[in-house]
C-alpha atoms as a PDB file:
ATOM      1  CA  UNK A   1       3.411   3.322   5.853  1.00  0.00           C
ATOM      2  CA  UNK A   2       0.700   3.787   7.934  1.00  0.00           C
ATOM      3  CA  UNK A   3      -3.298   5.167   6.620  1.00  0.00           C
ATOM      4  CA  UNK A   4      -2.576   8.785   6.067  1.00  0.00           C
ATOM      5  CA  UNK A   5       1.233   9.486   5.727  1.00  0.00           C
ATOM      6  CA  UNK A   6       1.016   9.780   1.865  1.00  0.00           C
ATOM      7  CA  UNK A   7       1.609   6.633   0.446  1.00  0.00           C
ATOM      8  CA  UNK A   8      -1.750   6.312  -1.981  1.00  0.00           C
ATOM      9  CA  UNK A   9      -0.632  10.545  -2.734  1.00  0.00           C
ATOM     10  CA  UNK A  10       2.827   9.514  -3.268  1.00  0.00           C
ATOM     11  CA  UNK A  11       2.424   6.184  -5.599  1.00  0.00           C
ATOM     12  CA  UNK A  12      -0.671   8.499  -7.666  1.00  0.00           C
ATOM     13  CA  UNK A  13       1.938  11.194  -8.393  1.00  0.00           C
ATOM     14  CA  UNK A  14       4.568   8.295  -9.158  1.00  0.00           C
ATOM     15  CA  UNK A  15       2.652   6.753 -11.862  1.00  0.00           C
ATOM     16  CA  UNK A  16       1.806   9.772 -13.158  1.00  0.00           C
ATOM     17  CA  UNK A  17       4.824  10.995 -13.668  1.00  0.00           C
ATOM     18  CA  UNK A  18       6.788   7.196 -15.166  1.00  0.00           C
ATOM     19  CA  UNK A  19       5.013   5.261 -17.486  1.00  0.00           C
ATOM     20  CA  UNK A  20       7.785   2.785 -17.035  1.00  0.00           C
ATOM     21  CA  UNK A  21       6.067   2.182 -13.609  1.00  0.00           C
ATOM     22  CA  UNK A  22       2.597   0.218 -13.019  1.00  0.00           C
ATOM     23  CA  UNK A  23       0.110   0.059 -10.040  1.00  0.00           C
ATOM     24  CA  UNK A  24      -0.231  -3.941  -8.248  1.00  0.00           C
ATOM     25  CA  UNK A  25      -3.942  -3.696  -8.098  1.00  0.00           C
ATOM     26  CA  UNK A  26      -4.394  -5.939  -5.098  1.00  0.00           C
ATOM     27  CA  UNK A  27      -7.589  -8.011  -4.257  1.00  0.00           C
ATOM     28  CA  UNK A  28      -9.592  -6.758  -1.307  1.00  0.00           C
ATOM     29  CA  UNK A  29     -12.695  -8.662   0.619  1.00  0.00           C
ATOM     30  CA  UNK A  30     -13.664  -4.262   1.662  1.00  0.00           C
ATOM     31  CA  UNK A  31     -16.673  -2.632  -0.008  1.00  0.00           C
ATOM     32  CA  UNK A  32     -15.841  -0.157  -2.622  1.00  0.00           C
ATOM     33  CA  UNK A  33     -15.062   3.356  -1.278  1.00  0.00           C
ATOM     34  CA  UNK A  34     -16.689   5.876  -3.408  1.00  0.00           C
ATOM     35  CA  UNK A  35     -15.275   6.570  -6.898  1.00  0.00           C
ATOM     36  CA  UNK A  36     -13.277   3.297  -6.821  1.00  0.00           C
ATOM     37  CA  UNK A  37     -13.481   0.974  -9.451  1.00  0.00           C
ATOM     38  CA  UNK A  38     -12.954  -2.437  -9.719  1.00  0.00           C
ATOM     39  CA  UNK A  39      -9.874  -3.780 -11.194  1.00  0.00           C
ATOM     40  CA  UNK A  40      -7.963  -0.082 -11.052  1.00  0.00           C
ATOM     41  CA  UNK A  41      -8.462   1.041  -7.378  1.00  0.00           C
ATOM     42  CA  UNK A  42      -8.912  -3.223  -6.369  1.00  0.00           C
ATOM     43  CA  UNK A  43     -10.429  -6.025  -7.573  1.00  0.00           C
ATOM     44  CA  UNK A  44     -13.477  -6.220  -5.043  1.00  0.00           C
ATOM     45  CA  UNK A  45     -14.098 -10.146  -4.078  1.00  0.00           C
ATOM     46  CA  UNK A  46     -15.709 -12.111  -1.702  1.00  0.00           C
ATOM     47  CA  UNK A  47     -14.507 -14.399   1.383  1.00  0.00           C
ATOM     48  CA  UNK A  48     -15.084 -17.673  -0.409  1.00  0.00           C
ATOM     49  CA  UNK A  49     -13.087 -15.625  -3.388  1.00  0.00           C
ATOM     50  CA  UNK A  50     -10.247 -14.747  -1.243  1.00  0.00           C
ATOM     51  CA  UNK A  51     -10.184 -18.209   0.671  1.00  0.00           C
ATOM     52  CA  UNK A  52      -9.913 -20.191  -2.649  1.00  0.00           C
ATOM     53  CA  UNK A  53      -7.119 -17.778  -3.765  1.00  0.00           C
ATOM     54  CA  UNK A  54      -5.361 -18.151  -0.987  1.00  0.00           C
ATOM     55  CA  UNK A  55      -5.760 -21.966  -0.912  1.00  0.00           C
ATOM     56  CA  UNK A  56      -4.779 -21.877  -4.533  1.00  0.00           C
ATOM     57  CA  UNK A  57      -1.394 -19.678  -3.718  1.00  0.00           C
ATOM     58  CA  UNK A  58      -2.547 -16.722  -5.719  1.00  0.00           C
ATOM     59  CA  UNK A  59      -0.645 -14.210  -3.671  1.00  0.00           C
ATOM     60  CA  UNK A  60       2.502 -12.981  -3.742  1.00  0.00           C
ATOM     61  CA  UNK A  61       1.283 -11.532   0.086  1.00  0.00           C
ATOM     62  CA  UNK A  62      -2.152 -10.971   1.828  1.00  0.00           C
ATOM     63  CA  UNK A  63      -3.033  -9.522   5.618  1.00  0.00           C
ATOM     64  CA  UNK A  64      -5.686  -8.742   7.721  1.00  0.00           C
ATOM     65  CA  UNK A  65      -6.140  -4.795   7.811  1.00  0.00           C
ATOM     66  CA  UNK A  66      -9.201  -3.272   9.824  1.00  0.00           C
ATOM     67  CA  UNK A  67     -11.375  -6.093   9.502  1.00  0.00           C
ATOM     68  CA  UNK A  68     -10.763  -7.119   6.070  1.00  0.00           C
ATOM     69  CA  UNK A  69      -8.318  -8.825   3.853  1.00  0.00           C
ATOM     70  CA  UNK A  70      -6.225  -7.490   0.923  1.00  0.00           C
ATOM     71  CA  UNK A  71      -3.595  -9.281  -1.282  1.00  0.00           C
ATOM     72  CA  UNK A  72      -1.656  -9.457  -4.430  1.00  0.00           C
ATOM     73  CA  UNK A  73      -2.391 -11.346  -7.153  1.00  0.00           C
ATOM     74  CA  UNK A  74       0.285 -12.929  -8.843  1.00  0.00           C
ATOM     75  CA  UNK A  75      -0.508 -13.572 -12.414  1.00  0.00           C
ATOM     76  CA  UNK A  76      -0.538  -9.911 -13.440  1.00  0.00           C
ATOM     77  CA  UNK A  77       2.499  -9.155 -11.813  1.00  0.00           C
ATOM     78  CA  UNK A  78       4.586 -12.548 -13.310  1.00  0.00           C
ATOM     79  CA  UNK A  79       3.482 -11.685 -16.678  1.00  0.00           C
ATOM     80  CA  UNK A  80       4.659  -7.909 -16.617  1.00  0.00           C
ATOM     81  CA  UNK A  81       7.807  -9.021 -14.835  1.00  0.00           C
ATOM     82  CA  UNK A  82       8.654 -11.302 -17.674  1.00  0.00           C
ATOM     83  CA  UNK A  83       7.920  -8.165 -19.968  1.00  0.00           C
ATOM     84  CA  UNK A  84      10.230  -6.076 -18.016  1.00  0.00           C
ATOM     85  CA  UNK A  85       7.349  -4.152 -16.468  1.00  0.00           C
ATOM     86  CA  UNK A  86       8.082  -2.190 -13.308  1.00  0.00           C
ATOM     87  CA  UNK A  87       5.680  -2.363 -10.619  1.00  0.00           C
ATOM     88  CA  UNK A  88       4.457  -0.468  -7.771  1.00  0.00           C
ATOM     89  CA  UNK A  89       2.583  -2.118  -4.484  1.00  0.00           C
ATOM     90  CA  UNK A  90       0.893   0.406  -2.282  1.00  0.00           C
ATOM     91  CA  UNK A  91       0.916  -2.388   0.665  1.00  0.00           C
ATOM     92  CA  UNK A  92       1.644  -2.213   4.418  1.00  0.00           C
ATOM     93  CA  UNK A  93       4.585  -3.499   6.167  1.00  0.00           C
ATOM     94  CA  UNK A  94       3.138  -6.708   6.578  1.00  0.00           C
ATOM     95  CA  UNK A  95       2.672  -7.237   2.862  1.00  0.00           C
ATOM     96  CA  UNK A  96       6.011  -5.607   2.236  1.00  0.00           C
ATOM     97  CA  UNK A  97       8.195  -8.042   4.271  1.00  0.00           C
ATOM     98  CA  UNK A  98       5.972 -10.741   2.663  1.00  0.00           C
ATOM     99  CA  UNK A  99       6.664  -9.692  -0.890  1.00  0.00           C
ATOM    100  CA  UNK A 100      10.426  -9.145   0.555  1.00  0.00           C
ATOM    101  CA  UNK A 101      11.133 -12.706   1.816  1.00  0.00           C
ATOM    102  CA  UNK A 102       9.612 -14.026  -1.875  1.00  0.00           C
ATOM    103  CA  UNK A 103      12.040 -11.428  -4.152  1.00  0.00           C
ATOM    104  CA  UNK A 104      14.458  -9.790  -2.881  1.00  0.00           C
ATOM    105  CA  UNK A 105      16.686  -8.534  -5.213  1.00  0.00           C
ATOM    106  CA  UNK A 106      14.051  -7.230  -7.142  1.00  0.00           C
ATOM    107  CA  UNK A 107      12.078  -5.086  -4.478  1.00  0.00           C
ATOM    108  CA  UNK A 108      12.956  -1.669  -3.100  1.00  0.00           C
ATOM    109  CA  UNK A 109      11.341  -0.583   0.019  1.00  0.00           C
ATOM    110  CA  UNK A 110      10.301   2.666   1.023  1.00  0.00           C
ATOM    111  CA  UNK A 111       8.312   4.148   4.031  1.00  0.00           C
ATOM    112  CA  UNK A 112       6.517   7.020   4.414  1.00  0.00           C
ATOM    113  CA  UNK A 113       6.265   8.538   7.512  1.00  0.00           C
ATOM    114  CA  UNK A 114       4.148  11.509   8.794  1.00  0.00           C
ATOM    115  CA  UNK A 115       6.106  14.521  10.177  1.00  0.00           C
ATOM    116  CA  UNK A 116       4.131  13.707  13.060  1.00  0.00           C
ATOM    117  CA  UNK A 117       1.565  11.918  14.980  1.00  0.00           C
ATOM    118  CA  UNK A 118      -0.890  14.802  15.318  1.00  0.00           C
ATOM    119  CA  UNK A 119      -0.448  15.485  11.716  1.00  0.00           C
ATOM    120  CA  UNK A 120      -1.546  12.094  11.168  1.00  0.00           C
ATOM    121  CA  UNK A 121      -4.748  12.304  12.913  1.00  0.00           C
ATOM    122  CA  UNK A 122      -5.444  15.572  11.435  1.00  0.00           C
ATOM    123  CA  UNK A 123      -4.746  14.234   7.976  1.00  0.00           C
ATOM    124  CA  UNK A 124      -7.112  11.089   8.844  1.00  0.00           C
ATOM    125  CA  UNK A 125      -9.880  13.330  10.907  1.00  0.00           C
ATOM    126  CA  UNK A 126      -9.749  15.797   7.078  1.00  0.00           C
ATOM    127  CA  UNK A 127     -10.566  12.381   4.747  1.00  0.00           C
ATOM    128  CA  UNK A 128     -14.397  12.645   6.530  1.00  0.00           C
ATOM    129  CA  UNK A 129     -14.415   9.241   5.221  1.00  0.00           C
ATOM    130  CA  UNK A 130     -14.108   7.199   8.928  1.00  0.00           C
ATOM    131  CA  UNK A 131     -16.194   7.415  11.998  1.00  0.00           C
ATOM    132  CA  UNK A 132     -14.130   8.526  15.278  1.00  0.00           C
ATOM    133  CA  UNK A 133     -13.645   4.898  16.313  1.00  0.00           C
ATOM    134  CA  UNK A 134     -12.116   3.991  12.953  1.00  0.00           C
ATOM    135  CA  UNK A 135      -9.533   6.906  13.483  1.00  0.00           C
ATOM    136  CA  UNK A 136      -8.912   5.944  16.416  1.00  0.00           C
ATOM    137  CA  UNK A 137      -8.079   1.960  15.700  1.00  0.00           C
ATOM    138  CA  UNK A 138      -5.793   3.675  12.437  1.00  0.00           C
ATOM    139  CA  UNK A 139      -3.952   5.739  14.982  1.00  0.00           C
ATOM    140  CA  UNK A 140      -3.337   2.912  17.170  1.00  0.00           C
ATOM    141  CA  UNK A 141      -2.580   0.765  14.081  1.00  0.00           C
ATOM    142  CA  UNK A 142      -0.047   3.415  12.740  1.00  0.00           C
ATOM    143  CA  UNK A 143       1.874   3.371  15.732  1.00  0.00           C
ATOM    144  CA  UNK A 144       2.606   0.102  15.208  1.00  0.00           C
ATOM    145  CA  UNK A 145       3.438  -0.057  11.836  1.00  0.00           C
ATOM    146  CA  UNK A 146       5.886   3.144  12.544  1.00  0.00           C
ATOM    147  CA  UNK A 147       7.570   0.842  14.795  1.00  0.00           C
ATOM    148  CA  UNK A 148       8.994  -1.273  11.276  1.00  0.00           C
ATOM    149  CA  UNK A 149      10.097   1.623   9.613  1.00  0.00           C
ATOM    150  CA  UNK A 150      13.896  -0.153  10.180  1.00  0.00           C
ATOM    151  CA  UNK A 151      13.117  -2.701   8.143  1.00  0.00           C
ATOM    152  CA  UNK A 152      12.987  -0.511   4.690  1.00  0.00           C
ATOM    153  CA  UNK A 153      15.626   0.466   2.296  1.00  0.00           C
ATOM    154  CA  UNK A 154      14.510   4.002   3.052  1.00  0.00           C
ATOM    155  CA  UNK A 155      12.724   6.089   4.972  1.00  0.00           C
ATOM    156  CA  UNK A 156      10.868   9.334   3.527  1.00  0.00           C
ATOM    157  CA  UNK A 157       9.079  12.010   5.982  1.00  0.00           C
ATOM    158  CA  UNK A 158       6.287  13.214   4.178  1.00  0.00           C
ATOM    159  CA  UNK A 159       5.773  16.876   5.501  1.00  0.00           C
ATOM    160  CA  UNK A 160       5.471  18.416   1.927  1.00  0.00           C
ATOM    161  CA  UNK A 161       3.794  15.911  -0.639  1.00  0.00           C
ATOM    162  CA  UNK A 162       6.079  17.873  -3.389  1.00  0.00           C
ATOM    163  CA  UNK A 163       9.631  17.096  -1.681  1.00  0.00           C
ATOM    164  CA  UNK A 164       8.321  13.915  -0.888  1.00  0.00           C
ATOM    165  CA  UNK A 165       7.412  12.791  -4.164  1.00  0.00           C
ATOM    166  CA  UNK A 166      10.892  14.070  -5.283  1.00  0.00           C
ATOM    167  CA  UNK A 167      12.843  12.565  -2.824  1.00  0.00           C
ATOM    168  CA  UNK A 168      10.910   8.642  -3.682  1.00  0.00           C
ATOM    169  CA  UNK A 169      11.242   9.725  -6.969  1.00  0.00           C
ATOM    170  CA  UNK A 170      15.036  10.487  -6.654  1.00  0.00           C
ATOM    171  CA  UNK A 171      15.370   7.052  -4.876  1.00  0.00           C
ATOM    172  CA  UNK A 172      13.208   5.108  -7.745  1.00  0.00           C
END
C-alpha cells in the first residue's frame, strides 16, 4: 500500500487486537524517526550492514524506498514459523511479491488503498513529518504502487480506519 493509506494504522490495531499475530521488524539503512526504537519499530543498520546481509542472503525481501533500503530478516521469522508463530510484514508491493515468489502458500496479501488521491496527500501533508518535496516524490510513488493493487489476494479501501481494520481483520 502506498505511505499514507493506513497500512502502519491498520497492522498497529491488528496486533493489538491477536496475540496470535507478530510484527516482521524489518532492517532499514533510514535514520530513526522520532519515538522509534530499534529492534520494535526497525532494526536501524548501516550500508556496509545491509550489503553484508544481503551478500549473506539474510532476507526473505529488501528494496530501495525514498533513498534508502529496508528488508526482512530471516532468522526471526524461520524460528517463529517453526513455532507456529503468525507473522505480519508491513512491506510494499515490491517486498510483497518478493516474499510471495519465496512462500506462497503461506502468505496472504492485502492492500490498502486510500479512498482517494487527495485524501492521500492530505493524510501525508497532516503527518508534518516530510518537507513538500518528499510529499510530493510519495505521491508520485503511490501512484505507482496503486497500479499493483491486482496482484493481492485482496483489496481493502481504507476510508474509515474502524471498517477497515474489521474488514482485514475479517479476512485474517
Amino acid at each position: 500500500s502506498p505511505s499514507g493509506a493506513g497500512k502502519t494504522t491498520i497492522s498497529r490495531m491488528l496486533l493489538a487486537a491477536d496475540e496470535q499475530i507478530k510484527l516482521s521488524v524489518s532492517a532499514t539503512t533510514r535514520p530513526p524517526r522520532p519515538g522509534e526504537i530499534e529492534g520494535v519499530h526497525y532494526h536501524f543498520v548501516d550500508d556496509a550492514t545491509f550489503d553484508q546481509m544481503i551478500e549473506e542472503d539474510d532476507f526473505y525481501e529488501w528494496a530501495h524506498v525514498f533513498g534508502h533500503r529496508y528488508g526482512t530478516p530471516k532468522g526471526h521469522i524461520r524460528a517463529g514459523l517453526k513455532d507456529g508463530q503468525d507473522f505480519l510484514f508491513d512491506i510494499d508491493w515490491q517486498g510483497t511479491q518478493q516474499l510471495y515468489q519465496k512462500d506462497q502458500q503461506d502468505v496472504v496479501r492485502v492492500f490498502i488503498l486510500p479512498p482517494s488521491l487527495t485524501e492521500l496527500r492530505r493524510r501525508l501533508e497532516a503527518r508534518a513529518q516530510d518537507s513538500e518535496e518528499v510529499i510530493d516524490s510519495r505521491m508520485e510513488r503511490a501512484r505507482a504502487e496503486i497500479s499493483h493493487w491486482d496482484a493481492y489476494d485482496y483489496v481493502v479501501i481504507n476510508e474509515d480506519v474502524d471498517a477497515c481494520f474489521a474488514k482485514v481483520r475479517e479476512i485474517l
